[in-house]
Protein backbone atom coordinates (compact mmCIF):
# COMPACT_ATOMS: atom_id res chain seq x y z
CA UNK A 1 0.00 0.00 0.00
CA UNK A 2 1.58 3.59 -1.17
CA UNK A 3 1.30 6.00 1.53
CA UNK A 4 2.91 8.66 -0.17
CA UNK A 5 0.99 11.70 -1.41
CA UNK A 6 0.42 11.94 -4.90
CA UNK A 7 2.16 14.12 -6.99
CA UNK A 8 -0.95 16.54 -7.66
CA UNK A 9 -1.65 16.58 -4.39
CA UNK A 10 1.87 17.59 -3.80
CA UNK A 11 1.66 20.41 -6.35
CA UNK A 12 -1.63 21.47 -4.61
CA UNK A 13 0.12 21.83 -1.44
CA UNK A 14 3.03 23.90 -2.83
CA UNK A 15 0.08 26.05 -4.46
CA UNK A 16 -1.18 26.63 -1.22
CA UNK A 17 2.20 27.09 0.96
CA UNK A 18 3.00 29.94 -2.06
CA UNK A 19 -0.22 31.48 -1.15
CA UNK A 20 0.34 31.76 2.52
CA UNK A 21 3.64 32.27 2.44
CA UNK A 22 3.35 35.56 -0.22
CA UNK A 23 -0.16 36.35 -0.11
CA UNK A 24 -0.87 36.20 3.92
CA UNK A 25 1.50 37.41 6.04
CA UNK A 26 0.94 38.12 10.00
CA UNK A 27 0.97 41.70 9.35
CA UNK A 28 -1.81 41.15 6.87
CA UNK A 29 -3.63 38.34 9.41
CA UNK A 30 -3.61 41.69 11.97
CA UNK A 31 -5.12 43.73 9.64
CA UNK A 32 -8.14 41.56 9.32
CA UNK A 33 -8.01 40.75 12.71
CA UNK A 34 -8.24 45.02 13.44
CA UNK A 35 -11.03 45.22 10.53
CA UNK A 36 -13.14 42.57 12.28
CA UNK A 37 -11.45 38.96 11.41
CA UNK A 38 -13.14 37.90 8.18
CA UNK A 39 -12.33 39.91 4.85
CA UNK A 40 -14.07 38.87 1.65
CA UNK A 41 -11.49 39.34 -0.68
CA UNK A 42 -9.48 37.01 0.81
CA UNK A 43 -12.23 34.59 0.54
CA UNK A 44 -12.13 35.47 -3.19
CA UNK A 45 -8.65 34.65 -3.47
CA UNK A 46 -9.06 30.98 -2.11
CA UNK A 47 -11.81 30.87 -4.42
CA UNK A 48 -9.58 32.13 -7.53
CA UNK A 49 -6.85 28.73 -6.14
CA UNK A 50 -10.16 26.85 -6.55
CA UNK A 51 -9.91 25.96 -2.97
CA UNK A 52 -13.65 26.26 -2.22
CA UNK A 53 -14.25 23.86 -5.29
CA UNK A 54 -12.21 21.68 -4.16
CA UNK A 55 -14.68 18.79 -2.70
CA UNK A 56 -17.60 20.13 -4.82
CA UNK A 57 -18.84 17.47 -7.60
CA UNK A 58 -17.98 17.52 -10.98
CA UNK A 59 -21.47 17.86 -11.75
CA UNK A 60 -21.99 20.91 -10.21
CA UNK A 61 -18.82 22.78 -11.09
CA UNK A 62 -16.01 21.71 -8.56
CA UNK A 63 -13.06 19.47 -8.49
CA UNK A 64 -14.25 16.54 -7.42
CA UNK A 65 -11.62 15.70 -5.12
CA UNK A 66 -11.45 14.14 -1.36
CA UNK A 67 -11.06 14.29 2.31
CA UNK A 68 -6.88 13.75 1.95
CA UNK A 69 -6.88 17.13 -0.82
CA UNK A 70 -8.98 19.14 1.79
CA UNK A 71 -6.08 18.11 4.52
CA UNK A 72 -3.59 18.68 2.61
CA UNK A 73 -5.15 22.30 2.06
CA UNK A 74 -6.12 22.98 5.73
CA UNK A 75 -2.44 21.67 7.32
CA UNK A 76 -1.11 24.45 5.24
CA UNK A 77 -3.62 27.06 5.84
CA UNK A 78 -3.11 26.00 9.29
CA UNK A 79 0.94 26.71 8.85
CA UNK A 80 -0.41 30.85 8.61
CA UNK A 81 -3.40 30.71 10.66
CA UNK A 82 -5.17 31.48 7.68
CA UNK A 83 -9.32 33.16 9.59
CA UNK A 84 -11.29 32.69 6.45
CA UNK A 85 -13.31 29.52 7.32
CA UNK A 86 -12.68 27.45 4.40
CA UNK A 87 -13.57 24.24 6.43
CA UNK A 88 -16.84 25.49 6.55
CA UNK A 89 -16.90 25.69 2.70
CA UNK A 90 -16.20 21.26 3.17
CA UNK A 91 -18.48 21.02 5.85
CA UNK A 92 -21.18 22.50 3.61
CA UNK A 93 -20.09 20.75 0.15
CA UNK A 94 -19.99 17.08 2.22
CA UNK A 95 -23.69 17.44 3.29
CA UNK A 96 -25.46 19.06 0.38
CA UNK A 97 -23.64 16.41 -1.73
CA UNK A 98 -25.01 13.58 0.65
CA UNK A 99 -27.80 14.71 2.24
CA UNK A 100 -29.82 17.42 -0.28
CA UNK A 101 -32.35 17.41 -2.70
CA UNK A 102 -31.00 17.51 -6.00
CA UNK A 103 -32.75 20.94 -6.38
CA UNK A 104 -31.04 22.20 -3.72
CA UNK A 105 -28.09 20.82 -4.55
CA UNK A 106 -28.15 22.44 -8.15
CA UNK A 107 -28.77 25.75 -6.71
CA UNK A 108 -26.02 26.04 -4.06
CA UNK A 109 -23.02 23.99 -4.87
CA UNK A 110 -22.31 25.45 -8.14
CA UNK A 111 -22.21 28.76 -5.84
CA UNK A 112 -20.46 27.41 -3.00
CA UNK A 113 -17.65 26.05 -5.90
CA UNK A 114 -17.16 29.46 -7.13
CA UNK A 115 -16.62 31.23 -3.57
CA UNK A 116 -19.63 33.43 -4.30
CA UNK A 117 -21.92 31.96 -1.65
CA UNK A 118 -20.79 31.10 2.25
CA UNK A 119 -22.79 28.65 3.25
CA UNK A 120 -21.97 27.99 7.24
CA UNK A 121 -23.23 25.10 10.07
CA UNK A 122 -24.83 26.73 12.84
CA UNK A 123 -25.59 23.65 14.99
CA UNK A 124 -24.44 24.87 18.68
CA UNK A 125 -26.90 25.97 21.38
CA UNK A 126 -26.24 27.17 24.65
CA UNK A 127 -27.73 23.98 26.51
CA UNK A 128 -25.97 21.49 24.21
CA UNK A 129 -22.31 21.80 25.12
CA UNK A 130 -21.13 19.97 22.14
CA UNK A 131 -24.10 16.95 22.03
CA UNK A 132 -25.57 16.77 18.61
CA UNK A 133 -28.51 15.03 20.08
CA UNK A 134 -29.56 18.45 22.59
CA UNK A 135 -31.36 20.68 19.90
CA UNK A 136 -34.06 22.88 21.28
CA UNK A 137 -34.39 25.09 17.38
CA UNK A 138 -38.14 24.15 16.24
CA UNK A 139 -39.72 23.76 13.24
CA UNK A 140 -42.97 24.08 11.85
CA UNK A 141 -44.63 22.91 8.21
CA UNK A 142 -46.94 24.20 6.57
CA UNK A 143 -47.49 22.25 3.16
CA UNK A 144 -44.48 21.76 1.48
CA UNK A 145 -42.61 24.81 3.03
CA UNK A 146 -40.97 25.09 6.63
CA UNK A 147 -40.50 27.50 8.90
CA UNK A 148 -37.53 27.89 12.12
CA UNK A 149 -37.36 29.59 15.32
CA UNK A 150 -34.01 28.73 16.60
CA UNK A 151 -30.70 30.52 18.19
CA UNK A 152 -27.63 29.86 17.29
CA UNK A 153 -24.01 30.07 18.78
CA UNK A 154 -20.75 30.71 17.55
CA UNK A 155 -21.59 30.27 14.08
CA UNK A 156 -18.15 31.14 12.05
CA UNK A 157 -18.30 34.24 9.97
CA UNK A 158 -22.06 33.78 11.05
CA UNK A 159 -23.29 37.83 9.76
CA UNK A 160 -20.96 37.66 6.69
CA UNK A 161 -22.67 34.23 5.23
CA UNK A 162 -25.35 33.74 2.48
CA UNK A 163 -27.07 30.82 4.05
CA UNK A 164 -26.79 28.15 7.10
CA UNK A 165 -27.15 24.79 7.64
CA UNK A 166 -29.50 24.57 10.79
CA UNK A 167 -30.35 21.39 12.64
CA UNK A 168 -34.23 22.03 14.71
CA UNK A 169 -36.73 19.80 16.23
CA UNK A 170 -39.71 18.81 13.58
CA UNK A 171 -41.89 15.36 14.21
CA UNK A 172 -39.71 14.53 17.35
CA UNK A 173 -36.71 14.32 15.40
CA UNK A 174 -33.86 16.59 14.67
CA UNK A 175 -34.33 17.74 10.57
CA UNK A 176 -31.58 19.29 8.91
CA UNK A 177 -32.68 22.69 7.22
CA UNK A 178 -30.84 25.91 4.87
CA UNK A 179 -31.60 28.94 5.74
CA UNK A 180 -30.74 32.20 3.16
CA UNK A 181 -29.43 34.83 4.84
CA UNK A 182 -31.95 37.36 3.38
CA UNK A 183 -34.76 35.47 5.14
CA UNK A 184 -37.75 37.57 6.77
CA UNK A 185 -37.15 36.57 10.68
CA UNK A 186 -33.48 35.80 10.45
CA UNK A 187 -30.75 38.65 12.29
CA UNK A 188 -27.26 38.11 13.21
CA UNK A 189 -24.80 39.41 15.69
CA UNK A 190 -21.35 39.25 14.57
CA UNK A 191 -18.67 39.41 16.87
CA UNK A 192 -14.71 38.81 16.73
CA UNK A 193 -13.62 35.17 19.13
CA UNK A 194 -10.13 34.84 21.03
CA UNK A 195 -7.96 33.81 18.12
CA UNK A 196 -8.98 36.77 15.55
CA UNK A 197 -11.83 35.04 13.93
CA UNK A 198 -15.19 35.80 13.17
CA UNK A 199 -18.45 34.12 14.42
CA UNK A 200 -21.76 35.39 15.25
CA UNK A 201 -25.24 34.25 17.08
CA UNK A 202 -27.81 33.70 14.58
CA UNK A 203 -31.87 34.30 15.46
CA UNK A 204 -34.33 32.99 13.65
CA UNK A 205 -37.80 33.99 14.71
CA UNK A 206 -40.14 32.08 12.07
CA UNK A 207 -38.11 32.43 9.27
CA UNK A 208 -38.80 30.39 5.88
CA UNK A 209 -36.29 27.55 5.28
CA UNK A 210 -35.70 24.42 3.05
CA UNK A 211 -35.77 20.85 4.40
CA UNK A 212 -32.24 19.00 3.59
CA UNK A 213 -32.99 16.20 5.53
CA UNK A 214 -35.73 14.60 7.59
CA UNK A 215 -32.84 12.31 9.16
CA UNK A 216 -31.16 15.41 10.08
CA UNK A 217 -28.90 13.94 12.98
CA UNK A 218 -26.82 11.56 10.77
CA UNK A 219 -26.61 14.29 8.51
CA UNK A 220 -25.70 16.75 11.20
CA UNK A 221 -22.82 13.66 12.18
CA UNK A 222 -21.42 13.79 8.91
CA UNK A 223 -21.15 17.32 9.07
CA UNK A 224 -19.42 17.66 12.42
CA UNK A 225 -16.92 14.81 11.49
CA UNK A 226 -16.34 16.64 8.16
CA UNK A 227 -15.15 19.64 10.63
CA UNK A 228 -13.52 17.35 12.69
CA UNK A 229 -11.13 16.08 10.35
CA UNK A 230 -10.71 19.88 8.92
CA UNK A 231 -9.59 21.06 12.27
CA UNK A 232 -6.96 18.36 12.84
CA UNK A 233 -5.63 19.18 9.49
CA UNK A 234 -5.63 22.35 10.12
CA UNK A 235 -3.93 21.92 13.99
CA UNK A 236 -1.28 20.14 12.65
CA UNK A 237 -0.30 22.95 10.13
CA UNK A 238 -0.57 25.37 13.20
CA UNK A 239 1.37 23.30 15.15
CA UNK A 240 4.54 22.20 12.92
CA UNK A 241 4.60 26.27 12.44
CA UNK A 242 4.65 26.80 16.03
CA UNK A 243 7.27 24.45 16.56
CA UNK A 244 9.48 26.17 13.70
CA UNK A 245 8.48 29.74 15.43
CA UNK A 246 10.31 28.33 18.73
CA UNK A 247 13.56 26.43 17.66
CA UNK A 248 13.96 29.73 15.93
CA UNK A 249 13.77 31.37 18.89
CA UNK A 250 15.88 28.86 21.12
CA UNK A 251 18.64 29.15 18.34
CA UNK A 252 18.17 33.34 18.69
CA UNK A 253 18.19 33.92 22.32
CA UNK A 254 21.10 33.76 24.42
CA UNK A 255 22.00 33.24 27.66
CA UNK A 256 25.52 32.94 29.37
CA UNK A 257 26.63 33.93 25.75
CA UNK A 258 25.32 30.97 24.27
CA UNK A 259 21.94 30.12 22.42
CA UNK A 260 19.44 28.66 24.73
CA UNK A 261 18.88 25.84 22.33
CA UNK A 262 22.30 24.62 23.57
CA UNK A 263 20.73 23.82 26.62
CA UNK A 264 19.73 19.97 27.23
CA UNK A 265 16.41 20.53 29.41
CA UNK A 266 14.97 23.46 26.72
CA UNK A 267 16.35 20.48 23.69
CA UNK A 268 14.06 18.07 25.58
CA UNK A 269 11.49 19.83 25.78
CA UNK A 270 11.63 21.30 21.93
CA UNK A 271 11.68 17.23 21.46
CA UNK A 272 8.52 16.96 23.35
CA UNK A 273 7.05 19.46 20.94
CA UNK A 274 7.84 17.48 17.91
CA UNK A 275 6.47 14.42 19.24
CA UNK A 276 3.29 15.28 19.76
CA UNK A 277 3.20 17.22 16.44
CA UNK A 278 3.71 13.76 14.74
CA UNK A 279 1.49 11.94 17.06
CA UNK A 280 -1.51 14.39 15.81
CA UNK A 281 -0.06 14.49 12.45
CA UNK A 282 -0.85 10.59 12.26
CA UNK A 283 -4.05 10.47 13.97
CA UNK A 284 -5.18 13.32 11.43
CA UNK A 285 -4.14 10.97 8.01
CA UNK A 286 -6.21 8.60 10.28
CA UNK A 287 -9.17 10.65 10.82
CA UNK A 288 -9.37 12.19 6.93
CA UNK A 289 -8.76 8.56 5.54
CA UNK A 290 -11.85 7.28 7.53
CA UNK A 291 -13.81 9.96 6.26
CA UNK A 292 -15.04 7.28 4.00
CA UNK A 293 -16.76 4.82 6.39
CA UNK A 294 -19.95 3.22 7.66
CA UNK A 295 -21.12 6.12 10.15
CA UNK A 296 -20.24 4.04 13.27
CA UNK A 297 -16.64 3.46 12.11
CA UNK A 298 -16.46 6.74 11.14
CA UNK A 299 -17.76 8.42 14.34
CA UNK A 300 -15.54 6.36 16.46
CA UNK A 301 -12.22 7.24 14.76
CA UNK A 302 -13.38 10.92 14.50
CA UNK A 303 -13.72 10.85 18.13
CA UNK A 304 -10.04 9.18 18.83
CA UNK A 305 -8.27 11.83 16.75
CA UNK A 306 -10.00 14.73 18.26
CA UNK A 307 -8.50 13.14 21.87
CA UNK A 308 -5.09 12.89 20.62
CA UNK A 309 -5.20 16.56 18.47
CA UNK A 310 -6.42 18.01 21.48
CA UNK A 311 -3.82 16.85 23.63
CA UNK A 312 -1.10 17.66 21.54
CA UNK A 313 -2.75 21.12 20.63
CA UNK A 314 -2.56 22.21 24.16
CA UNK A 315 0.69 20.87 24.79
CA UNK A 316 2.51 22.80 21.81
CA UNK A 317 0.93 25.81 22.54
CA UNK A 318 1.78 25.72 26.31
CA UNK A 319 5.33 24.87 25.91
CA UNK A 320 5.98 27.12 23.02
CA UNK A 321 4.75 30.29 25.46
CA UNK A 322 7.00 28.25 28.38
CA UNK A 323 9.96 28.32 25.77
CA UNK A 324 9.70 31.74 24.87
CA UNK A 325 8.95 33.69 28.15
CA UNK A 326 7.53 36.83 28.18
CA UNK A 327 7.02 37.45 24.31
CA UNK A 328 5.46 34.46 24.10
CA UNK A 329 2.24 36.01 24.85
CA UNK A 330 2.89 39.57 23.20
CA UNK A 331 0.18 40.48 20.87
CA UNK A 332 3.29 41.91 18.32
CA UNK A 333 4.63 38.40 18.52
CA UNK A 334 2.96 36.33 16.01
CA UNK A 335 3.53 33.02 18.43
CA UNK A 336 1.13 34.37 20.54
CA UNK A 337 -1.64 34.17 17.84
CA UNK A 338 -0.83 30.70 17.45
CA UNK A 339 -1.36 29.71 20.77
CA UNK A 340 -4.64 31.09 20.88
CA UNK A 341 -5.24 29.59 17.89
CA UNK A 342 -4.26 26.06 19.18
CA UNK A 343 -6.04 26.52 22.38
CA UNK A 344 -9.35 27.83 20.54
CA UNK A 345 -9.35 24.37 18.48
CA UNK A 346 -8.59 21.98 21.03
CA UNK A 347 -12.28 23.07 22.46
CA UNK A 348 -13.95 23.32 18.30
CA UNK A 349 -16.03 20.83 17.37
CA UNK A 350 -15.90 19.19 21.14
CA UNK A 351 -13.09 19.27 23.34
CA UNK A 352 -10.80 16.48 24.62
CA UNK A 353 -12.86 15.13 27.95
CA UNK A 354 -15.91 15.33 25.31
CA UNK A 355 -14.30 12.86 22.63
CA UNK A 356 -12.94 10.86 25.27
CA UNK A 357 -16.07 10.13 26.69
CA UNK A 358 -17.02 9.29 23.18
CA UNK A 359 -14.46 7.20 22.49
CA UNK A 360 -15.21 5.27 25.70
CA UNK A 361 -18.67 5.26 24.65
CA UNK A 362 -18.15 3.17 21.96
CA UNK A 363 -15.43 1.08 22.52
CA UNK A 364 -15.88 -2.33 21.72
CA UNK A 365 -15.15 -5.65 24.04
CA UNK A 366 -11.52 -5.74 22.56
CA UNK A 367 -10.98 -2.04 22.68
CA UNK A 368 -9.54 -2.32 19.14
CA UNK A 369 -6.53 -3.98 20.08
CA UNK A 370 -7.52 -7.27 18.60
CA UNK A 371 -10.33 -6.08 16.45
């Protein structure tokens, strides 16, 4: 079995690294952090690399491609803590594509492929914590058309989108629903989160919406894994920069007229770093390469990577700020951006006590050792 990356997926991620590397530079990340952490033309530049086709069908103007492309494009995205939520852009493509009509499919994928509509998941409620199954949002039909009285938390870039994704309560079941943004009965209240992004709570007070799916927790599953695996991508390209920001540093700073990085406990610790870098890097091939399976399968190894990513995300960041002292946690310093970054995704999408208590949840009578 070939492990290796393909050599288009290879080019892809040297398109990408370019990108960041020229195109979106901390001093630029500030700048949209300062004008309120989302900036459209950015958008429209991922959009121009075809990045927001990427997972779109064929049929419907995209790329075609898979879970292992979108990693490849989130671990760099990751490397410059890129705020424009282009996971969301997956999340959305994965259940359309699955779950939708195929009128509903023709009328937003083409426009999600093209970067000219944000389409964004705005499944968390205060009561929930991060339980898919907790969903107080209600909705009502009327015919064939539905309406939704919900609120919504922390939904990214949540006043800047065209339409949401919205799990309610219809029939005793949790439906899956899209919402325009233009709907009568719909307002948002953007707001800017600890690492520089944007998110917003979205109200919906009767407003008119179309049904994606009546079996809208197993498509609201598919969606969260989708994010899952984007954020471990994306936390490993966070974290192998963060670990380059620091051995810079230890090979920089002096003490006793010598570099710092000459010092054996500071070494171990740098070694530390990289070891948990690779241990997340693995479990995130893992998680985007079970992408693919039955939805039990597929929960359960979403769940173990999220418990390893969110152990190592918390460790890098913590030991980078330990390694660098005081500037560590400077807002000039752009390793202070990271950590908040990594500490900000160790709790997305559930935190580490959350997936463990999945994991353990569904662990079989062999525990997958012998499985």
């Amino acid at each position: 079995m070939d492990f290796n990356f393909s050599e288009d997926q290879q080019q892809l991620r040297d398109a990408v690294r370019r990108w960041v590397d020229k195109g979106y530079g901390f001093e630029r990340r500030r700048a949209i952090v300062a004008g309120g952490g989302f900036d459209r033309s950015v958008w429209n530049e991922l959009a121009e690399l075809g990045l927001t086709a990427l997972t779109v069908p064929e049929a419907h103007g995209g790329l075609g491609l898979g879970a292992v492309d979108a990693m490849v494009v989130l671990e760099e995205l990751g490397r410059g803590i890129v705020l424009e939520p282009l996971a969301q852009a997956f999340v959305a493509t994965r259940v359309l594509a699955d779950c939708a009509p195929e009128a509903l499919q023709g009328q937003w994928l083409p426009r999600i492929a093209s970067g000219e509509a944000l389409v964004m998941l705005a499944q968390q409620e205060r009561k929930a914590r991060y339980r898919l199954d907790v969903c107080e949002a209600k909705a009502t039909q009327a015919g064939e058309k539905y309406t939704l009285t919900a609120t919504k938390s922390i939904v990214p870039a949540g006043d800047k989108a065209d339409a949401f994704i919205v799990p309610a309560q219809m029939d005793g079941q949790i439906a899956l629903f899209l919402v325009e943004a233009g709907a009568s009965g719909l307002t948002t209240q953007g707001y800017l989160t600890q690492d520089g992004s944007r998110a917003a709570e979205v109200m919906l007070k009767d407003a008119p919406a179309a049904l994606i799916a009546q079996d809208g927790l197993a498509a609201l599953e598919l969606a969260v894994d989708t994010g899952i695996a984007s954020a471990c991508a994306y936390g490993v390209g966070a974290m192998e920069q963060t670990l380059h920001l620091t051995a810079d540093y230890l090979n920089q700073r002096k003490q006793f007229g010598v570099a710092i990085a000459s010092f054996q406990a500071l070494r171990h610790r740098a070694a530390d770093m990289k070891m948990q870098l690779e241990l997340a890097r693995s479990m995130s091939y893992y998680a985007s390469l079970k992408m693919g399976e039955q939805r039990e399968e597929r929960r359960r190894a979403l769940s173990r990577a999220k418990v390893q990513l969110g152990q190592s995300l918390r460790f890098v960041g913590q030991q980078s700020v330990q390694l660098h002292g005081g500037i560590g946690v400077t807002d000039e310093y752009a390793g202070s951006h990271y950590f908040k970054t990594l500490t900000q995704l160790e709790m997305t999408w559930g935190d580490t006590l959350h997936h463990l208590g999945e994991v353990s949840a569904r662990m079989q009578d062999t525990a997958g050792v012998f499985a």
